[in-house]
Protein backbone atom coordinates (compact mmCIF):
# COMPACT_ATOMS: atom_id res chain seq x y z
CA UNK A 1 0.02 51.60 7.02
CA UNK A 2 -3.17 53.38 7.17
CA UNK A 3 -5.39 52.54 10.29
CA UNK A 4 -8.75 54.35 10.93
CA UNK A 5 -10.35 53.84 14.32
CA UNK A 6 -13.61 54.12 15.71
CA UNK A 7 -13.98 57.43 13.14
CA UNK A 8 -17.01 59.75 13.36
CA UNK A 9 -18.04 62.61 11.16
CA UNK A 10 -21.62 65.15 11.82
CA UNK A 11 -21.93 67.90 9.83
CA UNK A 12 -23.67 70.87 11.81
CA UNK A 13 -24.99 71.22 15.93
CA UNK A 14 -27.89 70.86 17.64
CA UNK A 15 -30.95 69.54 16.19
CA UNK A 16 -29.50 70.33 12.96
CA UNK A 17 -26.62 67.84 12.88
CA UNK A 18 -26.71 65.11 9.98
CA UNK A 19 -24.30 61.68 11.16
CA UNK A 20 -22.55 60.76 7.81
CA UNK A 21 -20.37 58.14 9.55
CA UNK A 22 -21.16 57.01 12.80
CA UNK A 23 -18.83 54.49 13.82
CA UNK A 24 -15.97 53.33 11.24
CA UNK A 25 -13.06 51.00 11.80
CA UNK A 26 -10.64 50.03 8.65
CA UNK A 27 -7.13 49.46 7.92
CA UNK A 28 -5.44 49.18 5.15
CA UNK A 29 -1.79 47.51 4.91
CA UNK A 30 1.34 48.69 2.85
CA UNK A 31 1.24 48.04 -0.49
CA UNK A 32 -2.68 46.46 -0.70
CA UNK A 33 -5.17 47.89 -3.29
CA UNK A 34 -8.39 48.38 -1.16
CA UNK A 35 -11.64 49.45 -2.55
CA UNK A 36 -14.43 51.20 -0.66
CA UNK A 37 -18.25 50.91 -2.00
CA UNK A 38 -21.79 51.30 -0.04
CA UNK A 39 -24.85 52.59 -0.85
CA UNK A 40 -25.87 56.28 -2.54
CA UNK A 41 -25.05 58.71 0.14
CA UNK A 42 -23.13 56.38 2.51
CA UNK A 43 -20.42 58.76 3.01
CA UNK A 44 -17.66 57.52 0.98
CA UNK A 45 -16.59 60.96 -0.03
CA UNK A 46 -16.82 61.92 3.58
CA UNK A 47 -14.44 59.05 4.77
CA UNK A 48 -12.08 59.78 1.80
CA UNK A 49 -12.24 63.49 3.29
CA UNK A 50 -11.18 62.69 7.32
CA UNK A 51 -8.32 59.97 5.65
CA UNK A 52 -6.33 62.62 3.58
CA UNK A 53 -6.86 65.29 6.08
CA UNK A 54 -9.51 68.07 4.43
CA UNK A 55 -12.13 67.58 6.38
CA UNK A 56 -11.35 66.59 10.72
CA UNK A 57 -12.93 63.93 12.26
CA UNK A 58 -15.85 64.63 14.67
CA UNK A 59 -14.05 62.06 17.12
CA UNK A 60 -11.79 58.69 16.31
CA UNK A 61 -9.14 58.58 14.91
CA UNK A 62 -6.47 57.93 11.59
CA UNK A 63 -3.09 57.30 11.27
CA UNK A 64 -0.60 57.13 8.73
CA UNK A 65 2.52 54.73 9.35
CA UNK A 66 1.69 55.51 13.29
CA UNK A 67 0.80 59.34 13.22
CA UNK A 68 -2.30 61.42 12.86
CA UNK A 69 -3.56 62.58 10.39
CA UNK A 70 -4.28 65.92 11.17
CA UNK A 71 -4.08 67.57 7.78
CA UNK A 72 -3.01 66.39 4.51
CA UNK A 73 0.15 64.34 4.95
CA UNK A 74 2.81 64.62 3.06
CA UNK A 75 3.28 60.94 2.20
CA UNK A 76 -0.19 60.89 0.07
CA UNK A 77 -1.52 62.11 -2.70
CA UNK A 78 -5.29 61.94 -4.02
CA UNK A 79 -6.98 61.56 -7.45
CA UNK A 80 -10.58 63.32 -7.29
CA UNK A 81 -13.89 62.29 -9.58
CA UNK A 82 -14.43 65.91 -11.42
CA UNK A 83 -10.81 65.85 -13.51
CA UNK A 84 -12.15 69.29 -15.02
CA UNK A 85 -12.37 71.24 -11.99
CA UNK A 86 -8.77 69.34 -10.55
CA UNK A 87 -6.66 70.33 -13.88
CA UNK A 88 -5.86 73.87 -14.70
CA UNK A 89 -6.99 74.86 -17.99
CA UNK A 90 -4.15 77.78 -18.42
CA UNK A 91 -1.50 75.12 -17.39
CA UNK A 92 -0.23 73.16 -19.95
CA UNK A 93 0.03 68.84 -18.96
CA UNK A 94 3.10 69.22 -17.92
CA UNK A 95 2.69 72.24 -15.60
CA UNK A 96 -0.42 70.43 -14.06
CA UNK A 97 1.40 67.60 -13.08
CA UNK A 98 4.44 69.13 -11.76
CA UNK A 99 2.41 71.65 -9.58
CA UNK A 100 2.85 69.61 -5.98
CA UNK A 101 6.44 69.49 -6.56
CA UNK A 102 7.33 72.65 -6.37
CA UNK A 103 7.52 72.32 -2.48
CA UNK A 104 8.66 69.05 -2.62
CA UNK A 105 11.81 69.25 -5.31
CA UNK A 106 13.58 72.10 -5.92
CA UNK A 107 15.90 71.06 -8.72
CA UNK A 108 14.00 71.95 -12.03
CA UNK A 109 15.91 69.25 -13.46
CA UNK A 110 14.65 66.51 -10.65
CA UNK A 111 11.10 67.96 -11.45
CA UNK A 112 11.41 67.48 -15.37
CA UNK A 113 12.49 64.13 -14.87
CA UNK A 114 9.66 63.06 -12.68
CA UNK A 115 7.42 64.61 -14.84
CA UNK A 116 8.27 62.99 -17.58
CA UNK A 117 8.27 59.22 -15.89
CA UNK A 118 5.09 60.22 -14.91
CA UNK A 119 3.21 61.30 -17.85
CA UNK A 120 4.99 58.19 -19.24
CA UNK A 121 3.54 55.92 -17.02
CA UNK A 122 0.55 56.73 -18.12
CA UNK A 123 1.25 57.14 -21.75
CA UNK A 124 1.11 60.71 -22.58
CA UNK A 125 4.74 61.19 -22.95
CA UNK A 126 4.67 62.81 -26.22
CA UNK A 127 1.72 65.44 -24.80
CA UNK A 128 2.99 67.37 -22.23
CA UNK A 129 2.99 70.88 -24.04
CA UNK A 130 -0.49 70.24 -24.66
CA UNK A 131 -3.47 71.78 -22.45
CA UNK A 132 -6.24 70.21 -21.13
CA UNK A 133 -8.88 71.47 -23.20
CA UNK A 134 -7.20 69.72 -26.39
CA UNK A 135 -7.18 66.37 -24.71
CA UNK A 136 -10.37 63.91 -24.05
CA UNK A 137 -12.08 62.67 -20.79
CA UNK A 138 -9.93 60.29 -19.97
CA UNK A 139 -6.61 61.43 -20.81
CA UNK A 140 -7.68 64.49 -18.74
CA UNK A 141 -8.22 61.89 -16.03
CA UNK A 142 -4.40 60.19 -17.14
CA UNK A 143 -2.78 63.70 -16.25
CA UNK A 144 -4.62 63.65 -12.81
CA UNK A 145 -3.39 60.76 -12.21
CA UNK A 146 0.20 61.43 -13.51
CA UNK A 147 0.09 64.41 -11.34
CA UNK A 148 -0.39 61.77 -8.21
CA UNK A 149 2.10 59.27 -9.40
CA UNK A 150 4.71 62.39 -9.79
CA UNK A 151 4.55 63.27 -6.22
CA UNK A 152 6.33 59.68 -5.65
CA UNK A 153 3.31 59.10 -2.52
CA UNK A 154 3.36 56.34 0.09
CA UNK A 155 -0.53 56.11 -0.92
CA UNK A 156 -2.95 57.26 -3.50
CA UNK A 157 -6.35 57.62 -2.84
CA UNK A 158 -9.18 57.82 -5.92
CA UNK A 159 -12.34 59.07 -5.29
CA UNK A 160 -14.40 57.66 -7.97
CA UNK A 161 -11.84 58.43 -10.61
CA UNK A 162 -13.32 57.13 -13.42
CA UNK A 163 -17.13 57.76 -13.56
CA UNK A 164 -16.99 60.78 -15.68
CA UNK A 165 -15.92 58.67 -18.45
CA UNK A 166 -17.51 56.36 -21.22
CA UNK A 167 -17.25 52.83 -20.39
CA UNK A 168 -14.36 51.66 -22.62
CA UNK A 169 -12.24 54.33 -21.56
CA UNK A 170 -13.19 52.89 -17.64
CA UNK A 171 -11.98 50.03 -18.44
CA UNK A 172 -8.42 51.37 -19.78
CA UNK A 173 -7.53 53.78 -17.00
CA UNK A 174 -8.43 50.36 -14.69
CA UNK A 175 -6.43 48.69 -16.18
CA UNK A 176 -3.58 51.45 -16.44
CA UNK A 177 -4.18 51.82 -12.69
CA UNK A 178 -3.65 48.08 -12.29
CA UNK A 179 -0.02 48.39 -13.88
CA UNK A 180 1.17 51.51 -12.12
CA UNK A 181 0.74 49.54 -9.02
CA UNK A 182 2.68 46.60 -10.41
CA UNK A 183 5.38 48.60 -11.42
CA UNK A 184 5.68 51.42 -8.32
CA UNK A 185 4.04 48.98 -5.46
CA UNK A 186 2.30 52.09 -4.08
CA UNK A 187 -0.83 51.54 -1.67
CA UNK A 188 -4.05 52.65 -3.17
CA UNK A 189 -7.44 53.03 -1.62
CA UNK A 190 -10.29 53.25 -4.27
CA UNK A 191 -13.74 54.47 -3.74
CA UNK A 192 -16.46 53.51 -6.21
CA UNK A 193 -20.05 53.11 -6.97
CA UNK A 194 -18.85 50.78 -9.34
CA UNK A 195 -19.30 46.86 -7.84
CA UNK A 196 -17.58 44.79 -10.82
CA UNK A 197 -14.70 47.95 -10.71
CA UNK A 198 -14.08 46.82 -6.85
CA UNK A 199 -13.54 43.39 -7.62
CA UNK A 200 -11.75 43.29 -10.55
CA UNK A 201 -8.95 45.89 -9.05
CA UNK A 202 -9.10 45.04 -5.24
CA UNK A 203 -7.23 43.14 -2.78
CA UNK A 204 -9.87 43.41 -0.26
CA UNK A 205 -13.63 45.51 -0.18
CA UNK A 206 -14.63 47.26 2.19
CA UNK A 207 -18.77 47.24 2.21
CA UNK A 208 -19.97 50.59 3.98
CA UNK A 209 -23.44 50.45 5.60
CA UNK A 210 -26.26 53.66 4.75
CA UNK A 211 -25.83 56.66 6.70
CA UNK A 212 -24.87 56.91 9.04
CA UNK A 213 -22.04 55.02 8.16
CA UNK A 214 -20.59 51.11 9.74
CA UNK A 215 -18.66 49.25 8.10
CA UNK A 216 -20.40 46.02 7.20
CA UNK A 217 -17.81 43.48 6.19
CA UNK A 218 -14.54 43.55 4.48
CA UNK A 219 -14.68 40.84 1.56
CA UNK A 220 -11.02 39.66 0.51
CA UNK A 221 -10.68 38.83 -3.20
CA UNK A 222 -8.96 35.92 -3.78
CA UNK A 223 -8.62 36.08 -8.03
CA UNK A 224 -5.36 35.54 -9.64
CA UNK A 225 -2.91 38.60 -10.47
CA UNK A 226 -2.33 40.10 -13.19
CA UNK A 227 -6.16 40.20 -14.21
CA UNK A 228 -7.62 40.78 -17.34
CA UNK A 229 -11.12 42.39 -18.33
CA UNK A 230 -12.24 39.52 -20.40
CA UNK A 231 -10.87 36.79 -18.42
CA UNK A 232 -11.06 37.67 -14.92
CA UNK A 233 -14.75 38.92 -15.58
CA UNK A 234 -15.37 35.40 -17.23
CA UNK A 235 -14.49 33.34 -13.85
CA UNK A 236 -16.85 32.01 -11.62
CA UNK A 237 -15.37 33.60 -8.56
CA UNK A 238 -15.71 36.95 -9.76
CA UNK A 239 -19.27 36.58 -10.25
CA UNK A 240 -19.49 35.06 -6.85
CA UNK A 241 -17.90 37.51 -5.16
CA UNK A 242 -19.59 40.49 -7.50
CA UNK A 243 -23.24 38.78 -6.07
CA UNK A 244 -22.09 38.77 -2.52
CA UNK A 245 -20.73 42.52 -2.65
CA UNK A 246 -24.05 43.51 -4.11
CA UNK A 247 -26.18 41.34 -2.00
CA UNK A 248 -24.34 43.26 1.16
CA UNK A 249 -24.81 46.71 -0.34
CA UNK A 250 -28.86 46.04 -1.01
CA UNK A 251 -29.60 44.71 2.03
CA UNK A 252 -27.24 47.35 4.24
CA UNK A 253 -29.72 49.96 2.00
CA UNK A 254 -33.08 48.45 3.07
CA UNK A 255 -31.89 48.24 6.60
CA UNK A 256 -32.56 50.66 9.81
CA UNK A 257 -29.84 52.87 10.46
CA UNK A 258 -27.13 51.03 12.67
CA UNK A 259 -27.23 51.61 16.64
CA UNK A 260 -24.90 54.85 18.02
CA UNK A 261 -21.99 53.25 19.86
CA UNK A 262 -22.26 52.76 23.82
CA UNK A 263 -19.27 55.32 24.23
CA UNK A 264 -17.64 58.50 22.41
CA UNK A 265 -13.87 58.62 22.73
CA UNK A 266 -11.20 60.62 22.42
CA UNK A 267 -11.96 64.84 21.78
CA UNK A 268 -14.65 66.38 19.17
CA UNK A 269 -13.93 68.51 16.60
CA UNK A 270 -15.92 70.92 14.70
CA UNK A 271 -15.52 71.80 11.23
């Protein structure tokens, strides 16, 4: 569904340039749950950037179900970390989460009713005349995510969604996350600091190297679904595959930057 090749991302020219990714291939299939996690400064943000079309590639490519991404498509939607700055304070919840359908449905009825299944999904069906001010961290974060789910997208993509919050309240909206995609199969790509966040929720991690950016190795998670904080935390495999993930990501950190490919394809662009 989502297929990244060979992508490549400088910021600046000349002697000045920093390489956040250097040389990136991922893909990620319809209706998976795939989590992204590296190092401090790997460029995760950066990738997250070039996939739903804010920032362009320096060269390679993405594609969504066989076109290019060339802006932000209309068949995805995005959750950001900073749930403060992504909410409008003057709006009330139900006015934030409708705001990207107001291109997309023009039936005020249609809206209200995707609206509501939204804020419903994520349990705050009895606070949609509220504002965001009156509500906590993470039911600020429930609205941005609401607002995602209420676009209807082919694919979500969360950039660190839940680290502003405390740790119980983590553990909630992953778990809330975990049911949406039960319920409305939509493809999500997740990126985290967070290892034991990536393997409890994924289908498959992707490990990024340090900057500039590789990908290292793309671990598939093999727990049983549905999972459970307590009890999927509690197996063997989890803390198997929570060593291995970390092993990757400390070693990748303490390593020389990888090699610049042999060849640059395809046309550069400049922010």
């Amino acid at each position: 569904m989502l297929s990244v090749t060979h992508l490549r991302k400088t910021y600046g020219s000349g002697g000045q340039a920093v390489e956040a990714i250097r040389d990136l291939t991922l893909t990620v299939g319809k209706g998976e749950f795939v989590c992204i996690v590296g190092p401090s400064g790997a460029g995760k943000t950066t990738l997250l950037k070039c996939l739903c079309g804010l920032l362009a590639p320096s060269d390679g490519t993405v594609t969504l179900d066989g076109e290019p991404v060339t802006g932000p498509p209309k068949a995805m939607a995005s959750v950001f970390q900073d749930y403060s700055r992504s909410l409008m304070p003057w709006f009330s919840v139900e006015r934030n989460v409708g705001l990207p359908l107001r291109n997309k449905h023009r039936s005020a009825a249609d809206r209200a009713k995707r609206i509501e299944g939204a804020l419903a999904a994520v349990g705050l069906e009895s606070f949609g005349s509220r504002y965001p001010w009156e509500l906590s961290g993470g039911m600020q974060q429930r609205v941005a995510i609401a607002r995602g789910l209420a676009y209807e997208p082919e694919i979500l993509l969360l950039d660190e969604p839940f680290a502003s919050v405390d740790a119980q309240t983590r553990a909630d909206l992953e778990d809330l996350i975990l049911r949406v995609r039960e319920a409305t199969g939509v493809t999500m790509l997740l990126v985290t600091h967070d290892i034991d966040e990536a393997v409890y929720l994924a289908d498959r991690v992707v490990v990024m190297s340090a900057r500039p950016s590789v990908v290292v190795e793309t671990v598939a998670v093999d727990l049983p679904r549905p999972r459970d904080q307590v009890a999927t935390k509690s197996l063997a495999r989890f803390a198997e595959l929570r060593a291995h993930v970390l092993r990757l990501i400390r070693n990748t950190a303490d390593q020389p930057a990888p090699a610049a490919p042999a060849a640059v394809t395809g046309a550069a662009h400049e922010d």
